[in-house]
N, C-alpha and C. Protein backbone atom coordinates (compact mmCIF):
# COMPACT_ATOMS: atom_id res chain seq x y z
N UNK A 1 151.54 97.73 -117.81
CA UNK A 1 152.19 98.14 -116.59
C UNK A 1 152.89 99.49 -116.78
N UNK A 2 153.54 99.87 -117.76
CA UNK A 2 154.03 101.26 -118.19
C UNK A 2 153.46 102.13 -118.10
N UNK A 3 152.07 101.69 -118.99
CA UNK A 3 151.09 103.07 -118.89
C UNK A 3 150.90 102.99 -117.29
N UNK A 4 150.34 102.35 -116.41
CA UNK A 4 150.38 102.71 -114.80
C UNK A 4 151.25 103.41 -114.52
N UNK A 5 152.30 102.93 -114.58
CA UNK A 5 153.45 104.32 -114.32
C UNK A 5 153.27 105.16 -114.69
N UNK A 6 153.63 105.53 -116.04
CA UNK A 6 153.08 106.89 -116.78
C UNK A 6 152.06 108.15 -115.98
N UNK A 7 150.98 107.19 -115.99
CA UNK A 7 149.80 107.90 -115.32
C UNK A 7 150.19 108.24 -114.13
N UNK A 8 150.82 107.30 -113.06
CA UNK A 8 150.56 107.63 -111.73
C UNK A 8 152.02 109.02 -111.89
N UNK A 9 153.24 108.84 -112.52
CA UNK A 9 153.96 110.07 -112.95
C UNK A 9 153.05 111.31 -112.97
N UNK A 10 152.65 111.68 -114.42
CA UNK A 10 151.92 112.71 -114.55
C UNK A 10 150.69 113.00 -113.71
N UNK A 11 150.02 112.20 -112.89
CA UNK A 11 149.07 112.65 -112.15
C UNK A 11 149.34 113.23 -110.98
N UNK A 12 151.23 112.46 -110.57
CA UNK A 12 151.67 113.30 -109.27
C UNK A 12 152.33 114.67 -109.77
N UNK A 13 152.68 114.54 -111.40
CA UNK A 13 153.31 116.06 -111.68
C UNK A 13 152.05 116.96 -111.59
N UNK A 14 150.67 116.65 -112.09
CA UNK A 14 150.04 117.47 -112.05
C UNK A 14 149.36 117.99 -110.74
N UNK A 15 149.68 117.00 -109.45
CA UNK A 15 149.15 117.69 -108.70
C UNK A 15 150.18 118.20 -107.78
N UNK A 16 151.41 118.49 -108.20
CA UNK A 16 152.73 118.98 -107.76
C UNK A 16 152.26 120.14 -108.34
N UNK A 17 152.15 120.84 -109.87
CA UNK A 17 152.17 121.62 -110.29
C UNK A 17 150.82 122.46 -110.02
N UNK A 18 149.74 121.41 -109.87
CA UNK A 18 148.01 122.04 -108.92
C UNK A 18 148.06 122.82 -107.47
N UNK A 19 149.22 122.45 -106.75
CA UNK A 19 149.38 122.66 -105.57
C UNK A 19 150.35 124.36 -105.61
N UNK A 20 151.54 123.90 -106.55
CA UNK A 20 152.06 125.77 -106.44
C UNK A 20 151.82 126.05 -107.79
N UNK A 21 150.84 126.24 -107.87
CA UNK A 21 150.78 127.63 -109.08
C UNK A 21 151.43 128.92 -109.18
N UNK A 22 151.59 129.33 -107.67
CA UNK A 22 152.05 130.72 -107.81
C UNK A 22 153.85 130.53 -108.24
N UNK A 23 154.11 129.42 -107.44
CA UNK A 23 155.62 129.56 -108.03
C UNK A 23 155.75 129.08 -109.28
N UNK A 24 154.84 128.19 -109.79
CA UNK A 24 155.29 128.38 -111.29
C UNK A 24 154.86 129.58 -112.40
N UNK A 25 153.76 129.92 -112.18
CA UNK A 25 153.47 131.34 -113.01
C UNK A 25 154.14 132.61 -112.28
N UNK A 26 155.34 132.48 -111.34
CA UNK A 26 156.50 133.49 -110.95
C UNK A 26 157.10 133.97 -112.35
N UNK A 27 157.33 135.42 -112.48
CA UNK A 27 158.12 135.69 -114.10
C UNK A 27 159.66 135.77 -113.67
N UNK A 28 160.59 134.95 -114.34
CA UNK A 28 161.97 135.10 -114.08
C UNK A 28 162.63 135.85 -115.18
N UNK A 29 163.71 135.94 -115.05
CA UNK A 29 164.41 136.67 -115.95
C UNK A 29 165.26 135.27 -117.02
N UNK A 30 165.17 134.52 -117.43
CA UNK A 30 166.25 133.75 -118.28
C UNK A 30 167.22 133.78 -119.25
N UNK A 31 168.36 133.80 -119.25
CA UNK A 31 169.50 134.13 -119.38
C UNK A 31 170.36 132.86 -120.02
N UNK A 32 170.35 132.53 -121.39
CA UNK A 32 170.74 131.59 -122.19
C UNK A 32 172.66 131.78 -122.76
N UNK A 33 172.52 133.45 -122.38
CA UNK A 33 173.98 133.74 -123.06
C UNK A 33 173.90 134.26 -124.11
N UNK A 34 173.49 134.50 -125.18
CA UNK A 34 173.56 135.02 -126.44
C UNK A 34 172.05 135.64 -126.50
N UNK A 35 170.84 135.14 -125.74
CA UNK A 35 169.90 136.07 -125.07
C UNK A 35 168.90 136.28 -124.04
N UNK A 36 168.13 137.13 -123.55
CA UNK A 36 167.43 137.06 -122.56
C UNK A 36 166.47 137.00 -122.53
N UNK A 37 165.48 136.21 -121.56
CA UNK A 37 164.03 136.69 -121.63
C UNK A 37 163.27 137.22 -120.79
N UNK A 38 162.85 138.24 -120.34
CA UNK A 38 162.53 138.45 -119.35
C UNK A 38 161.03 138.07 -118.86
N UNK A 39 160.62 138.10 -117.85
CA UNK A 39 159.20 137.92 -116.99
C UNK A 39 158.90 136.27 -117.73
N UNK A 40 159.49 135.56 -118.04
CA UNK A 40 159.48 134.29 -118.10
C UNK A 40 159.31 133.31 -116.91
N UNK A 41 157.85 132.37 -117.17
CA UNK A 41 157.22 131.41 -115.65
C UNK A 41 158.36 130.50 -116.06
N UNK A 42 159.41 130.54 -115.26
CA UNK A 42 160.28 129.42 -115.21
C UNK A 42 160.37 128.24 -114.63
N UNK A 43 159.01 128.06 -114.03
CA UNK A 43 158.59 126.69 -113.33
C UNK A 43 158.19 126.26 -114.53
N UNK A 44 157.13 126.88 -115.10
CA UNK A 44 156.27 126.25 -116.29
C UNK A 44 157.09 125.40 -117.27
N UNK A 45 158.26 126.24 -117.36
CA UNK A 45 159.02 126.12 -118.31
C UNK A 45 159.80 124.72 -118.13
N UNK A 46 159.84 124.51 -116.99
CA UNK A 46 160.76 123.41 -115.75
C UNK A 46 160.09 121.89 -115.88
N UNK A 47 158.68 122.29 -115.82
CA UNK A 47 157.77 121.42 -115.87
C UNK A 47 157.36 121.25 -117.17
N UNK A 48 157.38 121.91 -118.24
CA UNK A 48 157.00 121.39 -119.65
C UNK A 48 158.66 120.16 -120.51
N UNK A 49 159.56 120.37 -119.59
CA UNK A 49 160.72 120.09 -120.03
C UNK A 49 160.86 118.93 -119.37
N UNK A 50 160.34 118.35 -117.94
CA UNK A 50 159.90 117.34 -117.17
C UNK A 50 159.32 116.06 -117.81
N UNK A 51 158.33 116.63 -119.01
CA UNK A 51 157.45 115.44 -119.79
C UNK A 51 158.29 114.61 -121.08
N UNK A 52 159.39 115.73 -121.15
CA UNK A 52 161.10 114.95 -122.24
C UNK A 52 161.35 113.42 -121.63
N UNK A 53 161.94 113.46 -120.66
CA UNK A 53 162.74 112.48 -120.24
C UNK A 53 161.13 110.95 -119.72
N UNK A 54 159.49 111.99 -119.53
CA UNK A 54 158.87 110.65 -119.24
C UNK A 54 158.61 109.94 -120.31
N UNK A 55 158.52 110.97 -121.26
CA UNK A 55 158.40 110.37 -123.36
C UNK A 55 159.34 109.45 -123.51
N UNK A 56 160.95 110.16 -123.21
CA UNK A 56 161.71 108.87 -123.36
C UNK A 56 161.67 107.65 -122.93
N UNK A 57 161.51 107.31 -121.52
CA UNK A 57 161.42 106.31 -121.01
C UNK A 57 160.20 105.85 -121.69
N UNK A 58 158.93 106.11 -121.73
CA UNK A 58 158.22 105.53 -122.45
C UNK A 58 158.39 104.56 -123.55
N UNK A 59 158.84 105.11 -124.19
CA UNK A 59 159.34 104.69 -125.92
C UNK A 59 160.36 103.46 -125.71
N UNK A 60 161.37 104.06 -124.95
CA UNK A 60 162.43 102.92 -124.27
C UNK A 60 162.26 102.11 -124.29
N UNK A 61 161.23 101.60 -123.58
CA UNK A 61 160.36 100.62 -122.34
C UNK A 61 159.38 100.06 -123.92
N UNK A 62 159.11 100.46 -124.33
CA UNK A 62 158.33 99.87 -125.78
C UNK A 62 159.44 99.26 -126.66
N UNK A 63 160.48 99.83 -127.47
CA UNK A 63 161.18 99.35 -127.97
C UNK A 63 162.03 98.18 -127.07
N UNK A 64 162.08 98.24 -126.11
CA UNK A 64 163.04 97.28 -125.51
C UNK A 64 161.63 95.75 -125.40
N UNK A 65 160.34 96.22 -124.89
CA UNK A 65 159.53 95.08 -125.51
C UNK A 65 159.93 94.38 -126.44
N UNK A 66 159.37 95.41 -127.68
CA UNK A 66 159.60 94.75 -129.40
C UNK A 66 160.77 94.01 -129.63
N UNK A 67 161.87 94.31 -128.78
CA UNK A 67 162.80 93.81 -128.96
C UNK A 67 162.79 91.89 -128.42
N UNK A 68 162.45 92.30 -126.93
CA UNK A 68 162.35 90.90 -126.50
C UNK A 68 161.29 90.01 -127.21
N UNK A 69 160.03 91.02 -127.79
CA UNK A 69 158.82 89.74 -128.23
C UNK A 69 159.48 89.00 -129.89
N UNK A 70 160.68 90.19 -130.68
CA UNK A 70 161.05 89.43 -131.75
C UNK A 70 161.93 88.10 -131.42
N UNK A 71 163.33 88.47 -130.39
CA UNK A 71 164.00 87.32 -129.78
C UNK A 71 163.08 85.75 -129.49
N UNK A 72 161.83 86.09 -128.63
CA UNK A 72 161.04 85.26 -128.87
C UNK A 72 160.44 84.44 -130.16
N UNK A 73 159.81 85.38 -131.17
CA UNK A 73 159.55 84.83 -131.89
C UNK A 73 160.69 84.22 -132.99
N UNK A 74 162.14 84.52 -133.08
CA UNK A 74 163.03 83.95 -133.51
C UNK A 74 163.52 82.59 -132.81
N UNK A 75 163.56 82.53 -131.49
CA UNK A 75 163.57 81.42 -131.06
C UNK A 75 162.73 80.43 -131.15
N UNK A 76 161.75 80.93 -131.32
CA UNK A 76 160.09 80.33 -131.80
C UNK A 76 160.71 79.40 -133.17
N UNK A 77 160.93 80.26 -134.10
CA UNK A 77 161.00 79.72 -135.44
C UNK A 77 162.43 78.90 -135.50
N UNK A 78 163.48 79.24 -134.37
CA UNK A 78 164.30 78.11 -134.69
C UNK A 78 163.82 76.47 -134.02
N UNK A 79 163.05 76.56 -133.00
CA UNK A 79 162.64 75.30 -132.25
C UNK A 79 161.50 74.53 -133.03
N UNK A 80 160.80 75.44 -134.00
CA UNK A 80 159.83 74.74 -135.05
C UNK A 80 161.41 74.04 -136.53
N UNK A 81 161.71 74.91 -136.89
CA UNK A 81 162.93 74.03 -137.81
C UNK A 81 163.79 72.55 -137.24
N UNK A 82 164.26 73.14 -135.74
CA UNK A 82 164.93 71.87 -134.92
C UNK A 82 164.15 70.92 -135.43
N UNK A 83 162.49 71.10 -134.96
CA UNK A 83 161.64 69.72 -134.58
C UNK A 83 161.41 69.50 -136.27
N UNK A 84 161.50 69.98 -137.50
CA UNK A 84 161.10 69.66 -138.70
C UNK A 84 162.42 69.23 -138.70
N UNK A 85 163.16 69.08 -138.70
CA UNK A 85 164.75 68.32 -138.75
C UNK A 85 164.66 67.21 -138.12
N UNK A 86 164.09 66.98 -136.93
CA UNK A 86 164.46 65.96 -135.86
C UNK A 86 162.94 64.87 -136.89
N UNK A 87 162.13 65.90 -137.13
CA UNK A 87 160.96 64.97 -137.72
C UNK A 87 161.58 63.72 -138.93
N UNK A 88 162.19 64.87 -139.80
CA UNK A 88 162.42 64.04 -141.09
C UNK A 88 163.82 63.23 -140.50
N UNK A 89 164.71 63.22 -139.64
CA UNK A 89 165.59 62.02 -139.58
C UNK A 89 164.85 61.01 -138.96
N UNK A 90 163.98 61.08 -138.32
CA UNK A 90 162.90 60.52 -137.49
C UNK A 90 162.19 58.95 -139.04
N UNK A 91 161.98 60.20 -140.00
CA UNK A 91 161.24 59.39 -141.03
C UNK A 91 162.39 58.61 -141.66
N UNK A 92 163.39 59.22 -141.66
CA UNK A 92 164.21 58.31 -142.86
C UNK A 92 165.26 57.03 -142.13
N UNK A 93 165.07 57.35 -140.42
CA UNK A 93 165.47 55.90 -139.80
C UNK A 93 164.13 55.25 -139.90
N UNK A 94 162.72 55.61 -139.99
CA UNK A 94 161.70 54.35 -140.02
C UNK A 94 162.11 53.83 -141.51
N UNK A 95 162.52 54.54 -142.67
CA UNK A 95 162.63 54.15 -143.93
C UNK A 95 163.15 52.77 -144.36
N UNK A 96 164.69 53.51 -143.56
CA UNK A 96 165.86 51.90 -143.14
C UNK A 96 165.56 51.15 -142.62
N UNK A 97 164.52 51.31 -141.49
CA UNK A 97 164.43 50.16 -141.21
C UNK A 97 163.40 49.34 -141.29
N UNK A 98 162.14 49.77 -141.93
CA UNK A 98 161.38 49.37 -142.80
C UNK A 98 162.34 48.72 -144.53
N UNK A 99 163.24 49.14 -144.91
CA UNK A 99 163.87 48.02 -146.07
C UNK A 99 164.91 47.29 -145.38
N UNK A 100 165.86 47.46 -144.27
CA UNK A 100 166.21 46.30 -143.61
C UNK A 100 165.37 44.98 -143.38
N UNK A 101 164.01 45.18 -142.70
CA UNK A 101 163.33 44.47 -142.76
C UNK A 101 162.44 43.82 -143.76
N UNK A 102 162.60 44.61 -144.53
CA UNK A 102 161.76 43.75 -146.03
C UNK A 102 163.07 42.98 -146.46
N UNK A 103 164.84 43.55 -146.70
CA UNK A 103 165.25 42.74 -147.03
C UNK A 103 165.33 41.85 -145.98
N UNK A 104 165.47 41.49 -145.40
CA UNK A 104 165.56 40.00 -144.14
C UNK A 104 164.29 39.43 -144.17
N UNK A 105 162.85 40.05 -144.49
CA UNK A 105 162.23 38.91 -144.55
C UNK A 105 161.66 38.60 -145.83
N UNK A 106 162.68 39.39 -147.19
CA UNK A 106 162.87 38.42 -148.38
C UNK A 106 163.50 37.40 -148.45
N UNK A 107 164.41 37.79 -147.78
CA UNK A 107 165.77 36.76 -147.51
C UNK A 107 165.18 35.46 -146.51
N UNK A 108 164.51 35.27 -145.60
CA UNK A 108 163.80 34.43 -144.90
C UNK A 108 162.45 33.50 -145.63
N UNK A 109 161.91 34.63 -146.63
CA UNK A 109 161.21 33.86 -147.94
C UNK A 109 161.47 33.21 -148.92
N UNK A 110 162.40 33.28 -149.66
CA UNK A 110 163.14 33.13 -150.37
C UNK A 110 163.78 31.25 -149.83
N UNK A 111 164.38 31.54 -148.77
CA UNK A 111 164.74 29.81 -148.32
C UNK A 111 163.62 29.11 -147.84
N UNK A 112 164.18 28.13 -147.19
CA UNK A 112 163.11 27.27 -145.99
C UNK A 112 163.71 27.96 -144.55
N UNK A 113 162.71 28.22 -143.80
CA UNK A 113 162.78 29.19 -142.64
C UNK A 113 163.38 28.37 -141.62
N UNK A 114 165.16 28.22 -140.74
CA UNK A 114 165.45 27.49 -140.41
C UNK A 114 165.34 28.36 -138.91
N UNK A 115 165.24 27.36 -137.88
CA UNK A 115 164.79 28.19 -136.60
C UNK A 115 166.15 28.76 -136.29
N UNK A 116 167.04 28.96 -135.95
CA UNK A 116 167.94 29.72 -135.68
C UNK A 116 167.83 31.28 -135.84
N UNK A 117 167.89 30.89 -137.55
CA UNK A 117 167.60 32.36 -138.43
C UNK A 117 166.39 32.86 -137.47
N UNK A 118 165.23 32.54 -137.83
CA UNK A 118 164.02 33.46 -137.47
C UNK A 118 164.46 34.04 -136.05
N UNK A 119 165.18 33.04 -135.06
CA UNK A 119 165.13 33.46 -133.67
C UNK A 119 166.41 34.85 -133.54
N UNK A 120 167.20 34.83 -134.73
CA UNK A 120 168.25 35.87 -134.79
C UNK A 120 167.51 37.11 -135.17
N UNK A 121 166.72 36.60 -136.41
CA UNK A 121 165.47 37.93 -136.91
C UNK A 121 164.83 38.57 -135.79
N UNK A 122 164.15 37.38 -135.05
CA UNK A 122 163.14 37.87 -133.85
C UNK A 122 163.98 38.78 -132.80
N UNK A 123 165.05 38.45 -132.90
CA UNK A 123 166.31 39.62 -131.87
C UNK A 123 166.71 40.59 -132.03
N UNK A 124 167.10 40.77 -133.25
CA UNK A 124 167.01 41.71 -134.01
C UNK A 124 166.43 42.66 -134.38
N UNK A 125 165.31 41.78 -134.19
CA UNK A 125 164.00 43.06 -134.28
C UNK A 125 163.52 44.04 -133.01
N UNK A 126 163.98 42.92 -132.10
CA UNK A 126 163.47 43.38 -130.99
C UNK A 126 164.76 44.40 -130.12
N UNK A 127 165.72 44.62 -130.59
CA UNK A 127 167.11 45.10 -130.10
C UNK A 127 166.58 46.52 -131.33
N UNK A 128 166.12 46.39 -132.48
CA UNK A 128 165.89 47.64 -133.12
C UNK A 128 164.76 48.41 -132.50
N UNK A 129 163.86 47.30 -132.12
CA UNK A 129 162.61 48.23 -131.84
C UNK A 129 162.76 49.29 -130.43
N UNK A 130 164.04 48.43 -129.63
CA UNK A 130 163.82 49.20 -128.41
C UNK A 130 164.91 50.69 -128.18
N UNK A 131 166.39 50.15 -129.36
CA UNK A 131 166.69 51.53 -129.60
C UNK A 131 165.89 52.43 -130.22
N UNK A 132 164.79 52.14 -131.34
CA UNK A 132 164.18 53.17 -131.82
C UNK A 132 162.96 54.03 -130.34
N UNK A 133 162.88 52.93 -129.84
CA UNK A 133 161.85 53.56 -129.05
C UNK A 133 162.55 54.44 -127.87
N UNK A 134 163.80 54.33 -127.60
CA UNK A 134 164.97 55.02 -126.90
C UNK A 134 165.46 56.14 -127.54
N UNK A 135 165.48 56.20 -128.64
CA UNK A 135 165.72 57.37 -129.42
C UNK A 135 164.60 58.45 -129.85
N UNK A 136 163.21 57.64 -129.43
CA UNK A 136 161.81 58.08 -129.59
C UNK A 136 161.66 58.94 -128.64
N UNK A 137 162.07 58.26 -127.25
CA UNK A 137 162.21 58.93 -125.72
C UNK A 137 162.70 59.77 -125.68
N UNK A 138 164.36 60.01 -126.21
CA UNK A 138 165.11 61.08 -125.84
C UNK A 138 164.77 62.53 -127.32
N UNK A 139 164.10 62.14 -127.86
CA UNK A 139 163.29 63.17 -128.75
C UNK A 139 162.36 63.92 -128.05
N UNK A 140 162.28 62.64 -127.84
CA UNK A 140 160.81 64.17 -127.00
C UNK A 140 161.31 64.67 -126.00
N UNK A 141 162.21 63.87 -124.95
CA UNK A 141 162.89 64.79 -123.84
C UNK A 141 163.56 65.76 -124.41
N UNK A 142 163.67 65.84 -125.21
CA UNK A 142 164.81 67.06 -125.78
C UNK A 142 163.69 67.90 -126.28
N UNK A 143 162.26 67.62 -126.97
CA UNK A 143 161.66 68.29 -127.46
C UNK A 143 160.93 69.56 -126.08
N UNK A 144 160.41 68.49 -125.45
CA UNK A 144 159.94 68.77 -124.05
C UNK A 144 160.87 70.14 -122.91
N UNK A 145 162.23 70.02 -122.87
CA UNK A 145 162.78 71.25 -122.57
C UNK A 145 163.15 71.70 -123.33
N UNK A 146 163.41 71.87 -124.70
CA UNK A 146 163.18 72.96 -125.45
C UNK A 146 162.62 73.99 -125.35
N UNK A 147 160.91 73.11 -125.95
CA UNK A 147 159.98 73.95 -126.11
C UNK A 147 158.83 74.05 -124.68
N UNK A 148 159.14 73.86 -123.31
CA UNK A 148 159.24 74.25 -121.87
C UNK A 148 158.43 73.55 -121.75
């Protein structure tokens, strides 16, 4: 989109400057103070000094890109660390509760299996499974507007 600008700029300077030739190849006298020049095209001069300020903006308009595409890619690389963080606490609550459950159903092996127990186990299990799967949910909702 810049370069469009650019172009459509210089194509109207050049046909600004196509149109009066005579006033820009006019010779002026220029007068700096410490010296003079005489029969100097001071349009030319007007118009070569014109293409300063479109260079700048150019460059501007580029660096201020580079700028936003690094912000991006820094945000990039912090939302990949978040989710390698959120991954591994992710693994080390299945850990716990994969040896919670081995110990309870050593502990359930180990005796004669009295129905109470199992039906406290079976609750238990089922009160873990649904916070984990609630905490599964709000992972990804969080992952989900994060990363848009």
């Amino acid at each position: 989109m810049r370069i469009v600008v650019l172009l459509v700029f210089v194509v109207l300077l050049g046909l600004l400057a196509a149109l009066n030739t005579n006033f820009l190849t006019y010779p002026h006298t220029l007068n700096l103070g410490f010296a003079s020049y005489p029969n100097l095209p001071l349009g030319l001069l007007l118009l070569a000094v014109m293409f300063v300020p479109v260079l700048v903006f150019y460059f501007w308009v580029g660096v201020a890109k580079l700028r936003a595409e690094a912000d991006s890619a820094r945000l990039l690389r912090d939302m990949e660390a978040l989710r390698l963080s959120l991954d591994t606490q992710e693994g080390s609550r299945f850990a716990q509760l994969q040896s919670h459950l081995d110990q309870r159903l050593g502990a359930l092996g180990s005796g004669k299996p009295d129905g109470a127990d199992l039906d406290a186990v079976n609750a238990r299990i089922d009160t873990l499974s649904r916070d984990l799967n609630l905490q599964l949910a709000q992972i990804d909702d969080y992952l989900k507007r994060k990363l848009g």
